[in-house]
C-alpha atoms as a PDB file:
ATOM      1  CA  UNK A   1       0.000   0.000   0.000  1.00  0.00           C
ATOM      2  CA  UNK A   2       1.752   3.356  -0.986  1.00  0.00           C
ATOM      3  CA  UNK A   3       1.205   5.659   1.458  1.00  0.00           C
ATOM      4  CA  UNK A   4       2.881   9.101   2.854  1.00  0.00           C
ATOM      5  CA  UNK A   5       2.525  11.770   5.406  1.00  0.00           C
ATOM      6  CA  UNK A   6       0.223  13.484   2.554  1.00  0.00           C
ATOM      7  CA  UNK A   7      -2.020  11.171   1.625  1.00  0.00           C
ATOM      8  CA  UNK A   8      -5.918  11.844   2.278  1.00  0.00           C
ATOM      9  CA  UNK A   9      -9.400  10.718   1.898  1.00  0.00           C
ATOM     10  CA  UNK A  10     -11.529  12.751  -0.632  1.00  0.00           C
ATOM     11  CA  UNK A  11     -14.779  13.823   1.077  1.00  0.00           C
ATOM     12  CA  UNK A  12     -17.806  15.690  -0.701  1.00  0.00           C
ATOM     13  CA  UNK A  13     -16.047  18.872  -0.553  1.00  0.00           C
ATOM     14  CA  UNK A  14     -12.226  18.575   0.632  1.00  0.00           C
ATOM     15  CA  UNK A  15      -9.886  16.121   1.220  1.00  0.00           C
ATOM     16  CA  UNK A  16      -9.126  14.461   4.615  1.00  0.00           C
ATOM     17  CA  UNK A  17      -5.664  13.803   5.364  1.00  0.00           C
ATOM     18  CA  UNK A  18      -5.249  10.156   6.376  1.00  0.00           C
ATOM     19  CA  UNK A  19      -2.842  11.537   9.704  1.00  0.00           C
ATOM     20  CA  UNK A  20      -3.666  13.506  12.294  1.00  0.00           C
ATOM     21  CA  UNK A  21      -2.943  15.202  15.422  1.00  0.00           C
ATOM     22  CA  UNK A  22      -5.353  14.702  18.722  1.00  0.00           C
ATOM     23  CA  UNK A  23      -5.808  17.234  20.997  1.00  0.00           C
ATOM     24  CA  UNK A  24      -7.964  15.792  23.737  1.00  0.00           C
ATOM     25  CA  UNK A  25      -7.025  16.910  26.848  1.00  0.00           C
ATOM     26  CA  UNK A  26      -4.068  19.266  26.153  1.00  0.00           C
ATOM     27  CA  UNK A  27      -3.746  22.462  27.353  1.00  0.00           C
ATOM     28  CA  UNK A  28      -1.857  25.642  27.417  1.00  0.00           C
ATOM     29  CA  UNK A  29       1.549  26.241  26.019  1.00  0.00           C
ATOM     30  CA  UNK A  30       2.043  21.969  25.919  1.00  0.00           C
ATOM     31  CA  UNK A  31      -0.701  22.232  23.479  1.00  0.00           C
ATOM     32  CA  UNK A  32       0.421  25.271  21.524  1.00  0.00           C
ATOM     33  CA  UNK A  33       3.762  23.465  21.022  1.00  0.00           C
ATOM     34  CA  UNK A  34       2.429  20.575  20.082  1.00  0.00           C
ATOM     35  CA  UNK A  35       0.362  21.771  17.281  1.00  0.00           C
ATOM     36  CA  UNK A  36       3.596  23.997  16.072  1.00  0.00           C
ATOM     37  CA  UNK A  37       5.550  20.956  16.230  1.00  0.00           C
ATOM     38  CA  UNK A  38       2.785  18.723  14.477  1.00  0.00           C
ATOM     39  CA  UNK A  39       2.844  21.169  11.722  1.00  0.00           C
ATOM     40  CA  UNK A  40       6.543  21.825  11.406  1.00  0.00           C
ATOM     41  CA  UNK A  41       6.778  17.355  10.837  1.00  0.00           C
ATOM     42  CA  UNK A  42       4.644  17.656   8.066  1.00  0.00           C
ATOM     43  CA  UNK A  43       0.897  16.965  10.004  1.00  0.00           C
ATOM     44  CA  UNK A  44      -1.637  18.527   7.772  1.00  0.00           C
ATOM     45  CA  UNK A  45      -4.756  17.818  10.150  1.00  0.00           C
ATOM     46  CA  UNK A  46      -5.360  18.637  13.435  1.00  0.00           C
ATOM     47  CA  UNK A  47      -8.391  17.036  15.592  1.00  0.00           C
ATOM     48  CA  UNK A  48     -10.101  19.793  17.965  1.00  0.00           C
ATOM     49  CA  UNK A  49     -13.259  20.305  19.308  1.00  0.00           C
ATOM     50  CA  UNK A  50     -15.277  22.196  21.932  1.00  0.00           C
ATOM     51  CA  UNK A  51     -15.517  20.060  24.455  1.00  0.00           C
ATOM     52  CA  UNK A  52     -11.941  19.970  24.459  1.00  0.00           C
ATOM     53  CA  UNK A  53     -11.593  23.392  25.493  1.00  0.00           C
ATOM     54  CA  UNK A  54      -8.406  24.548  23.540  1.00  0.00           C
ATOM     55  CA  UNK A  55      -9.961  25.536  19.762  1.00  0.00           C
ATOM     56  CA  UNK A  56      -8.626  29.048  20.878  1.00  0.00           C
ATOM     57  CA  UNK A  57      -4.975  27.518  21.425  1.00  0.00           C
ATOM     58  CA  UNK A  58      -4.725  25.481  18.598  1.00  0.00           C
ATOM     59  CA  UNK A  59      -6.204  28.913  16.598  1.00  0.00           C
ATOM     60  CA  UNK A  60      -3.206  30.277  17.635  1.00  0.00           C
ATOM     61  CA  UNK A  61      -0.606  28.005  17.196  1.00  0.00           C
ATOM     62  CA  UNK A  62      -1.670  27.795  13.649  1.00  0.00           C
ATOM     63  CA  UNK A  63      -1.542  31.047  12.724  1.00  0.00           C
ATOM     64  CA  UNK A  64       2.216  31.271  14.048  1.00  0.00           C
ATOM     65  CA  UNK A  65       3.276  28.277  11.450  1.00  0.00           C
ATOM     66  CA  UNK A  66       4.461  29.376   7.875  1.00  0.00           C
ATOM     67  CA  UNK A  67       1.925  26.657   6.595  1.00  0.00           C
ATOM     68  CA  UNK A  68      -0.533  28.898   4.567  1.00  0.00           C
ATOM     69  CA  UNK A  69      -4.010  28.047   6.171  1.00  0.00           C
ATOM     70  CA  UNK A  70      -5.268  26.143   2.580  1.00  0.00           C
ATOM     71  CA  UNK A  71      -2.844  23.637   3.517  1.00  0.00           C
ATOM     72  CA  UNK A  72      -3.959  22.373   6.554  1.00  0.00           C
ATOM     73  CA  UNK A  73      -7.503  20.640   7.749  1.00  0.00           C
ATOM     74  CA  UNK A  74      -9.074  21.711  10.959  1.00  0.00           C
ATOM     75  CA  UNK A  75     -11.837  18.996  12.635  1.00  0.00           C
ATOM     76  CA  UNK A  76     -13.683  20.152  15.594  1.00  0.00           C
ATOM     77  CA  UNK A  77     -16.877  18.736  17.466  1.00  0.00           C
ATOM     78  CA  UNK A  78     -19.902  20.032  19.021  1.00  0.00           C
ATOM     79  CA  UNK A  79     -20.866  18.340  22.356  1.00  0.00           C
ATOM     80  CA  UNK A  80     -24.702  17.311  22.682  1.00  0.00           C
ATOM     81  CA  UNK A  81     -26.392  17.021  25.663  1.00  0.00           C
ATOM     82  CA  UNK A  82     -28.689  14.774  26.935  1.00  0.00           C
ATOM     83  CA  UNK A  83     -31.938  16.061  26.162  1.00  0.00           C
ATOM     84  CA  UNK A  84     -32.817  17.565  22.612  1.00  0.00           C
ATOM     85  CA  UNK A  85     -32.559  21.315  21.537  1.00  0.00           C
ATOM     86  CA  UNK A  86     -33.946  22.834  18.403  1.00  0.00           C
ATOM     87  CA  UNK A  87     -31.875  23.302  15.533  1.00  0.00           C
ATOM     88  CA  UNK A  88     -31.749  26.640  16.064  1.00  0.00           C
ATOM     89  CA  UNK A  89     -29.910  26.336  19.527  1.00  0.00           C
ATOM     90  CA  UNK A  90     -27.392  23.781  18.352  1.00  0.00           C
ATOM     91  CA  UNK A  91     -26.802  25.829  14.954  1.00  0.00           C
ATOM     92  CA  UNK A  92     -25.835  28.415  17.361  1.00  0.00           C
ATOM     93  CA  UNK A  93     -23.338  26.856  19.378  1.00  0.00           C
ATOM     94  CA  UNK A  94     -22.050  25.366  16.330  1.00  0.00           C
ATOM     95  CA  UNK A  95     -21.209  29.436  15.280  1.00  0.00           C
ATOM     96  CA  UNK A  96     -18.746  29.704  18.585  1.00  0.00           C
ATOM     97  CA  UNK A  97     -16.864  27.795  17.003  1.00  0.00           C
ATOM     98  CA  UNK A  98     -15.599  29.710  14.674  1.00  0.00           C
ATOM     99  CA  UNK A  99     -14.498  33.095  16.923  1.00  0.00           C
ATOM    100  CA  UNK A 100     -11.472  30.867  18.774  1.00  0.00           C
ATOM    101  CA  UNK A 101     -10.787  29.269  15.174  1.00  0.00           C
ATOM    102  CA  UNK A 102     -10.930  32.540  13.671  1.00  0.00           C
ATOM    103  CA  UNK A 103      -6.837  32.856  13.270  1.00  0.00           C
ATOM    104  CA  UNK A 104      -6.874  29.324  11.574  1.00  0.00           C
ATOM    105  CA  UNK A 105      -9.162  30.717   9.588  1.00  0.00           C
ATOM    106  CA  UNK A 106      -7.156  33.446   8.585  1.00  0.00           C
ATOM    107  CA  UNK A 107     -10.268  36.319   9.126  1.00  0.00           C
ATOM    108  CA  UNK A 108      -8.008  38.179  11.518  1.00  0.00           C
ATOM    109  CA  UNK A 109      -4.697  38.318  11.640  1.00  0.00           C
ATOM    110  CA  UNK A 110      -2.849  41.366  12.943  1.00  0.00           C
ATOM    111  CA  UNK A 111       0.191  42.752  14.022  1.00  0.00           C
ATOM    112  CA  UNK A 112       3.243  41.599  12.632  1.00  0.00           C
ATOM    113  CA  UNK A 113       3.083  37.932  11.700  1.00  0.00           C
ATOM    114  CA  UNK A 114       5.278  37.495   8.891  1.00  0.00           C
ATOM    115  CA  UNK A 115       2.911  34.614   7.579  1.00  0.00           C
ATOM    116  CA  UNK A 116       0.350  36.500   6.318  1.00  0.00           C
ATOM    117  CA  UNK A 117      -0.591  35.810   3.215  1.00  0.00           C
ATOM    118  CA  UNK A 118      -2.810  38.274   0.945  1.00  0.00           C
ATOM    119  CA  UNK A 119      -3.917  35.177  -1.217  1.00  0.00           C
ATOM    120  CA  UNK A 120      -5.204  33.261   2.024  1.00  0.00           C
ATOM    121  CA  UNK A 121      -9.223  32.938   2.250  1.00  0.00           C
ATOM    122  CA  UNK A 122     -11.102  35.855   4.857  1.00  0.00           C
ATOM    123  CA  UNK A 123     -13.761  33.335   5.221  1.00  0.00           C
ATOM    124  CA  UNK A 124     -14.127  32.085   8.557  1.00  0.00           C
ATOM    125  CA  UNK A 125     -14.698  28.235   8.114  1.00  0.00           C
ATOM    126  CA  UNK A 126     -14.050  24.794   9.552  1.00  0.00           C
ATOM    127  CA  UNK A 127     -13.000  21.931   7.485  1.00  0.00           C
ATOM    128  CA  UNK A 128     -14.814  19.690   9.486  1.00  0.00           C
ATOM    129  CA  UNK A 129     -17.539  19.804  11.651  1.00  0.00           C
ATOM    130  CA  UNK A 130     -18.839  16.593  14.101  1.00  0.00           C
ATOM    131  CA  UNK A 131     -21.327  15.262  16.561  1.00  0.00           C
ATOM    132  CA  UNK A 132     -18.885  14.377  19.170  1.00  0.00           C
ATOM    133  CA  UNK A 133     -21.886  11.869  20.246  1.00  0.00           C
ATOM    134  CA  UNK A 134     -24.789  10.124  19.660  1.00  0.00           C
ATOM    135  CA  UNK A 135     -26.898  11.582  22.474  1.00  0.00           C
ATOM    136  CA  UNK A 136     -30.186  13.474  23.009  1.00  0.00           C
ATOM    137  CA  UNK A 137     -32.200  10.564  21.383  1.00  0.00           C
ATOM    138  CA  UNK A 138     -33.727   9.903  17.949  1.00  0.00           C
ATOM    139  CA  UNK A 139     -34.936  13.896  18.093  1.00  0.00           C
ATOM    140  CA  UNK A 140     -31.975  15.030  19.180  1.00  0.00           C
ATOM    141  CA  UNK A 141     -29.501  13.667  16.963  1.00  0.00           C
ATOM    142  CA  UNK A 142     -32.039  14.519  13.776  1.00  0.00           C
ATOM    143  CA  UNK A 143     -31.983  18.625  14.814  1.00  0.00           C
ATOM    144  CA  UNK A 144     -28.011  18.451  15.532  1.00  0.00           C
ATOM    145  CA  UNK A 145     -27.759  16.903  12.273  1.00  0.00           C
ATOM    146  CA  UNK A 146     -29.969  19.326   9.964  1.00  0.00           C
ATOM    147  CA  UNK A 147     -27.663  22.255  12.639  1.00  0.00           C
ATOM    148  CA  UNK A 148     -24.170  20.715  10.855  1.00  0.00           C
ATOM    149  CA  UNK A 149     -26.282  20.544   7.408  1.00  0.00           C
ATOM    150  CA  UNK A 150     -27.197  23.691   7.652  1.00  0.00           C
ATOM    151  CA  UNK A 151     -24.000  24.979   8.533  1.00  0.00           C
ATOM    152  CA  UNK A 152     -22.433  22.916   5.806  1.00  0.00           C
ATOM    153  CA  UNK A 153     -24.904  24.449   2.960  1.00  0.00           C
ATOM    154  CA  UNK A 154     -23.971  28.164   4.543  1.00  0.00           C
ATOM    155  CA  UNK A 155     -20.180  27.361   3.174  1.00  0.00           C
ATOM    156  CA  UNK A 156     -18.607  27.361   6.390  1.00  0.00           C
ATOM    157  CA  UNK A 157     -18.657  24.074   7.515  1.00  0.00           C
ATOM    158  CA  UNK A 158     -17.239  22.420   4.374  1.00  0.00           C
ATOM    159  CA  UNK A 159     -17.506  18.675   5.433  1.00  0.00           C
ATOM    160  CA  UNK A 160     -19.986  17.300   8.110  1.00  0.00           C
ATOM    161  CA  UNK A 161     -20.190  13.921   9.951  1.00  0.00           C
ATOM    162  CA  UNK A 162     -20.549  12.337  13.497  1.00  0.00           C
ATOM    163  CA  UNK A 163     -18.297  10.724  16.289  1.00  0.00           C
ATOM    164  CA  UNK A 164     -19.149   7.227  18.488  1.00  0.00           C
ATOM    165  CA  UNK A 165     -22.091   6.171  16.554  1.00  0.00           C
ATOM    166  CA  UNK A 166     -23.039   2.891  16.037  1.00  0.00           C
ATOM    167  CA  UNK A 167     -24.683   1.341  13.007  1.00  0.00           C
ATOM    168  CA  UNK A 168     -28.001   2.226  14.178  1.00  0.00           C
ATOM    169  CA  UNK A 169     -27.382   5.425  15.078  1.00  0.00           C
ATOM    170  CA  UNK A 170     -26.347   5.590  11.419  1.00  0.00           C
ATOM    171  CA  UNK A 171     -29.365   4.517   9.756  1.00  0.00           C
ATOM    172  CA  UNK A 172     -31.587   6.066  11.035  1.00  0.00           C
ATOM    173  CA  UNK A 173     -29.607   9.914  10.158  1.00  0.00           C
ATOM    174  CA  UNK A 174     -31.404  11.986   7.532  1.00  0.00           C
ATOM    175  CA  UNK A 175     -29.632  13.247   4.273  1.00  0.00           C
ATOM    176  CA  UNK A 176     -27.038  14.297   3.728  1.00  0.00           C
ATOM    177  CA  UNK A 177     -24.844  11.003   4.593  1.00  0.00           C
ATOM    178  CA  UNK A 178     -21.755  11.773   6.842  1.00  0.00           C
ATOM    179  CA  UNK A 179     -18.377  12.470   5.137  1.00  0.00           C
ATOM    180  CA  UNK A 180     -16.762  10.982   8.468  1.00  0.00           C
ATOM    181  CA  UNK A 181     -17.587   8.771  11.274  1.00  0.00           C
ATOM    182  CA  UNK A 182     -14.594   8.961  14.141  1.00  0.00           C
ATOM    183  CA  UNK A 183     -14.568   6.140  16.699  1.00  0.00           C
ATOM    184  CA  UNK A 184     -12.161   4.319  18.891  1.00  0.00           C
ATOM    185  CA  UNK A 185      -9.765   1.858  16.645  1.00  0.00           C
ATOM    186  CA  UNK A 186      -7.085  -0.491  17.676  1.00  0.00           C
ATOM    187  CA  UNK A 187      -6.433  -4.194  17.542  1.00  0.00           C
ATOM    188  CA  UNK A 188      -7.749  -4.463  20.882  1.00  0.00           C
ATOM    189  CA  UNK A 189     -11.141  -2.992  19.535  1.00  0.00           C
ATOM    190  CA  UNK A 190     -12.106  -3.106  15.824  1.00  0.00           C
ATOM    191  CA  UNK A 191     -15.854  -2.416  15.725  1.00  0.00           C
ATOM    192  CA  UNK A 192     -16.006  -4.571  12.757  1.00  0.00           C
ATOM    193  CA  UNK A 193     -19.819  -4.077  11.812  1.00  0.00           C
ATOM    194  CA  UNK A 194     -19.609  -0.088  12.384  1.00  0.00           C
ATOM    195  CA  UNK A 195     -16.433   0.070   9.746  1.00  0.00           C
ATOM    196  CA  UNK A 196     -18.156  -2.193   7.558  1.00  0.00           C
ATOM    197  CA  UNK A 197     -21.025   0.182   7.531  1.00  0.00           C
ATOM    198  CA  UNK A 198     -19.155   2.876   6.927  1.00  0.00           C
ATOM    199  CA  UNK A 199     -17.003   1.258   4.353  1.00  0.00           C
ATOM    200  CA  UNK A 200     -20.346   0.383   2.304  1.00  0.00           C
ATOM    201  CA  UNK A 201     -21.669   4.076   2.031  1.00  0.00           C
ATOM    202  CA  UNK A 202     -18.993   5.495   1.823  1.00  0.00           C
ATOM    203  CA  UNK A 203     -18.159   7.382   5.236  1.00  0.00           C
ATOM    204  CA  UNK A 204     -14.243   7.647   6.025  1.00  0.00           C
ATOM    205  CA  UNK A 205     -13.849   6.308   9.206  1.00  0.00           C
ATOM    206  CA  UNK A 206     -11.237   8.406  11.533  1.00  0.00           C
ATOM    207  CA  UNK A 207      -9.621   6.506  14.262  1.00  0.00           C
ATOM    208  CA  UNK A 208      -9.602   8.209  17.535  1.00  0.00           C
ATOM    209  CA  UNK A 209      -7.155   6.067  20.619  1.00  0.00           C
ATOM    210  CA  UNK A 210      -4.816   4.286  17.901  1.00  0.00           C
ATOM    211  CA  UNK A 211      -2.150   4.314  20.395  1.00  0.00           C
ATOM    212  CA  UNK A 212      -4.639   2.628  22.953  1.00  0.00           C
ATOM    213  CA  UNK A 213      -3.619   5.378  25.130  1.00  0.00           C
ATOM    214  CA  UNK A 214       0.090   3.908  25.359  1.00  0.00           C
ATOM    215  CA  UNK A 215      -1.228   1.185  27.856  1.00  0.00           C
ATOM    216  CA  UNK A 216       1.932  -0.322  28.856  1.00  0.00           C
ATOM    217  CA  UNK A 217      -0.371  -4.080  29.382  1.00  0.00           C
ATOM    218  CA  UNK A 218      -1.178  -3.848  25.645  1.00  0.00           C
ATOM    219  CA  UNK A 219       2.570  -2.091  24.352  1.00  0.00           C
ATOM    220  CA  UNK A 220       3.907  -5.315  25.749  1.00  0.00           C
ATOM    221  CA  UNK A 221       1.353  -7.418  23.560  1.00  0.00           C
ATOM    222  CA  UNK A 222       3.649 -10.545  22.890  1.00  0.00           C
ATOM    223  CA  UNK A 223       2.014  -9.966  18.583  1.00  0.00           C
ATOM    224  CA  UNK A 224       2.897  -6.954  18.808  1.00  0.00           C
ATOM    225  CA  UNK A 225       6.467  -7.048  20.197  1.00  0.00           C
ATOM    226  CA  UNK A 226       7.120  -9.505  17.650  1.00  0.00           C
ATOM    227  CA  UNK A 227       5.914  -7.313  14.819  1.00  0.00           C
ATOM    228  CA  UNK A 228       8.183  -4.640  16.819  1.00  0.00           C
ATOM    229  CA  UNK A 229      10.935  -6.310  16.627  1.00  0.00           C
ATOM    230  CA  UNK A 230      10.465  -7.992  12.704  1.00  0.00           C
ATOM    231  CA  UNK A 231      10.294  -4.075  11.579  1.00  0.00           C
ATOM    232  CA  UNK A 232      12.557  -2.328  13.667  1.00  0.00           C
ATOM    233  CA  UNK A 233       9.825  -0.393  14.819  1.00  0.00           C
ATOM    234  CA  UNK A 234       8.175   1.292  17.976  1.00  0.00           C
ATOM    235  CA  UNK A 235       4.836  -0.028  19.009  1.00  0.00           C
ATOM    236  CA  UNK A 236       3.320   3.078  18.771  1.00  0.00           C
ATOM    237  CA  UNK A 237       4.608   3.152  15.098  1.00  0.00           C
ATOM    238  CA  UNK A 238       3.524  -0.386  14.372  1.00  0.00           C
ATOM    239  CA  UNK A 239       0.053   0.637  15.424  1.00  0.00           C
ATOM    240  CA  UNK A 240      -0.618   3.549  13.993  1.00  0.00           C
ATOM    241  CA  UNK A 241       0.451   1.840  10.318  1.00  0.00           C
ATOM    242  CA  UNK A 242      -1.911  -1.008  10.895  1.00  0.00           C
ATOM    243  CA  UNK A 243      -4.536   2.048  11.223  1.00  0.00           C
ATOM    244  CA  UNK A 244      -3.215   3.717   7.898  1.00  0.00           C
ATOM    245  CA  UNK A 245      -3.517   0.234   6.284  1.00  0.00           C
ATOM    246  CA  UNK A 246      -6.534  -0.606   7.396  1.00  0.00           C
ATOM    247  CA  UNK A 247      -7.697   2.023   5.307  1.00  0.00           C
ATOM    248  CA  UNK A 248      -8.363   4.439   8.816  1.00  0.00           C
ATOM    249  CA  UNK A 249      -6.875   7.860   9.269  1.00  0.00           C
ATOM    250  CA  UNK A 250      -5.549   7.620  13.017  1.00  0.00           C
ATOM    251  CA  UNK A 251      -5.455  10.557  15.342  1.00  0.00           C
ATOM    252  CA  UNK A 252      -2.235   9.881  17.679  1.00  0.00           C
ATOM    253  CA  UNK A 253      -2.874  12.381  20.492  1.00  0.00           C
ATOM    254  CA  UNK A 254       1.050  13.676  21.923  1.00  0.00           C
ATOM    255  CA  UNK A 255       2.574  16.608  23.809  1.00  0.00           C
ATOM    256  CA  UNK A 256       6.023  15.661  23.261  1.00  0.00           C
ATOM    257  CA  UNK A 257       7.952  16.831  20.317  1.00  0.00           C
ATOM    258  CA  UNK A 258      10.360  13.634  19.921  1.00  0.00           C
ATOM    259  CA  UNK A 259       6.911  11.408  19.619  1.00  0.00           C
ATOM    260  CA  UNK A 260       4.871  13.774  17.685  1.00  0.00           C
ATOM    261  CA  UNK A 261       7.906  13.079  15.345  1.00  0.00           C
ATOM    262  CA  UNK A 262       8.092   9.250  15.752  1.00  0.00           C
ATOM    263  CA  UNK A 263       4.289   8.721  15.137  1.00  0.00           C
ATOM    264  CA  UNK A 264       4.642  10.479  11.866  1.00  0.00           C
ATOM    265  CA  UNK A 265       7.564   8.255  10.927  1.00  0.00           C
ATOM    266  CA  UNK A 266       5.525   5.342   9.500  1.00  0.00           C
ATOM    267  CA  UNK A 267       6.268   6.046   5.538  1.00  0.00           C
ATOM    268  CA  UNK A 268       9.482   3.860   5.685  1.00  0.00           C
ATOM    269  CA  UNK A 269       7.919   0.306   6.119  1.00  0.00           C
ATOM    270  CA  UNK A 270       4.968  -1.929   5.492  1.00  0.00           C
ATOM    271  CA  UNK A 271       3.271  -4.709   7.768  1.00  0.00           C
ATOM    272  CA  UNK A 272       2.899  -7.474   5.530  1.00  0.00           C
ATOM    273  CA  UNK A 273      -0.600 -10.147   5.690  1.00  0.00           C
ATOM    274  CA  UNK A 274       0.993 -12.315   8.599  1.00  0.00           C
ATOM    275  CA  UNK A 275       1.636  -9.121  10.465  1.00  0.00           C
ATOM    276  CA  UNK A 276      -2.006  -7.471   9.735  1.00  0.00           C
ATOM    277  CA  UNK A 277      -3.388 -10.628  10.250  1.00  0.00           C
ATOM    278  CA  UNK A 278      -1.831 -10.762  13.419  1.00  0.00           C
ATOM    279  CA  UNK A 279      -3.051  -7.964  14.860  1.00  0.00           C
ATOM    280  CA  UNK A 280      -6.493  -8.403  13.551  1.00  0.00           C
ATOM    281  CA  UNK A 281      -6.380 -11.451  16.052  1.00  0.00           C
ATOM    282  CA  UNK A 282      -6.128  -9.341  19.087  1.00  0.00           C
ATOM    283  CA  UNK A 283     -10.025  -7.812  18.710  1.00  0.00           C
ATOM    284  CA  UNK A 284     -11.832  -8.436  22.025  1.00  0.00           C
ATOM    285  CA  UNK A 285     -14.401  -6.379  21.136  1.00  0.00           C
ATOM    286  CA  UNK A 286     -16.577  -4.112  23.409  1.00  0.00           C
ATOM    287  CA  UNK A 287     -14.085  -5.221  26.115  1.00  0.00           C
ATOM    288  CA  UNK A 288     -11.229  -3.833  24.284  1.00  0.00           C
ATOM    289  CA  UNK A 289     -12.035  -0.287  24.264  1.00  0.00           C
ATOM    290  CA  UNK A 290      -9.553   2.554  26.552  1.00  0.00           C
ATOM    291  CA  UNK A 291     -11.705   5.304  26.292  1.00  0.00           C
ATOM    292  CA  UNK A 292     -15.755   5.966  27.168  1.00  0.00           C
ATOM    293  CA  UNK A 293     -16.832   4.612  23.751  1.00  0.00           C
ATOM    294  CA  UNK A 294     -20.773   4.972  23.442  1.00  0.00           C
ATOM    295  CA  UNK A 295     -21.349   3.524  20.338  1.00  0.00           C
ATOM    296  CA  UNK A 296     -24.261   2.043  22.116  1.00  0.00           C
ATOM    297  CA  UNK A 297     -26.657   5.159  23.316  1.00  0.00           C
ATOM    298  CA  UNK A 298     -30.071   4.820  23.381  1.00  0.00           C
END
């Protein structure tokens, strides 16, 4: 499979580049590095969203890179409660999005940053724009969807799609179809019948936890300290290439500079079928998930 640090997935209206950056939990100046230092290795996508509470850092960072704005791929996610809200509400949460995004989007920059560019778009926009869950219910999740679609048909939300649902959840969506669904995706937890959903209509399938959190239980996976050892490799490297070839575009989350680096050096190797097969073998399901996961909501 040829692959490299700039390959994507073409979605209705951009293209989705198959590696990313996760910023869950990061904060302050370790997360303004970070996203400088993504974007200096040659990361063209970075993975945001509100509940995170950083869109305003990662704004920033950004906007100090000499990477013109068109060149890069912003995802954030709006966070729905419980109970249902109108359209109306949700479309206007989705808008605060864009005011701590605004640098990325290149609406308002000021001052003296050398990396302005006069040929850079004004318009505020996000490349893409998620559910970060399936809650608030049948109703619910219908009025956050037509919120995103209605955002998407404005022009500034250019791509639109979901996070942690399950087939079902899926299904029973209105038009349009998501570009993306983004769930949890390792060996330890495949979620074979929501990927082979997706891969059937279409939906790119973004792969949130690829690293399985760097649990040291699963890093010293006997199958995967083989395969570690066979390629010369670093189990977080090993993993995040059986995401790229599984056809996935995996969001390592890092603060640190040297593995930021290391998790974008995958380009120089290939597992081969006893290796993929290998790690397909570790699936345990439901039980294997790291993270909260709930692909099952009512």
């Amino acid at each position: 499979m040829s692959l490299a640090i700039n390959s994507t997935i073409k979605l209705k209206n951009g293209s989705l580049p198959r590696l990313g950056l996760g910023v869950y939990q990061s904060r302050g100046d370790e997360c303004y590095d970070a996203v400088r230092c993504a974007v200096e290795a040659g990361y063209k996508h970075i993975d945001t969203a509100q509940g995170y509470r950083n869109e305003d850092i990662v704004g920033k960072a950004i906007s100090s890179t000499s990477t013109p704005r068109s060149s890069l791929f912003i995802t954030t996610k709006y966070m729905p409660s419980h109970t249902p809200h109108s359209t109306e509400e949700v479309y206007s949460v989705l808008r605060k999005s864009l005011k701590p995004l605004h640098k990325v989007a290149g609406s308002s920059y000021t001052g003296n940053n050398p990396y302005v560019r006069p040929d850079e778009p004004k318009a505020e926009y996000v490349d893409l724009f998620l559910i970060h869950a399936p809650f608030g219910g049948p109703e619910g999740r219908a009025q956050n969807w037509a919120a995103l679609a209605k955002a998407q048909k404005e022009g500034w939300a250019r791509d639109i799609g979901v996070s942690n649902f399950g087939v079902k959840h899926l299904e029973a969506l209105p038009e349009p179809r998501p570009a993306v669904n983004q769930i949890e995706l390792h060996p330890w937890c495949q979620q074979r019948d929501i990927v082979d959903y997706c891969d059937k209509y279409g939906i790119a399938v973004q792969a949130y936890c690829p690293l399985v959190r760097a649990d040291a239980k699963r890093f010293d996976d006997p199958v995967l300290k083989r395969i570690c050892e066979k390629t010369g490799k670093g189990p977080g490297q090993v993993l995040i290439r059986w995401s790229l070839q599984k056809g996935f575009a995996p969001l390592p989350k890092s603060v640190t500079p040297a593995r930021i680096q290391s998790n974008a050096d995958v380009y120089d190797f290939e597992l081969d079928k006893e290796d993929m097969e290998a790690l397909d073998g570790l699936d345990e399901g439901a039980r294997g998930a790291c993270s909260w996961n709930p692909v099952d909501s009512a």
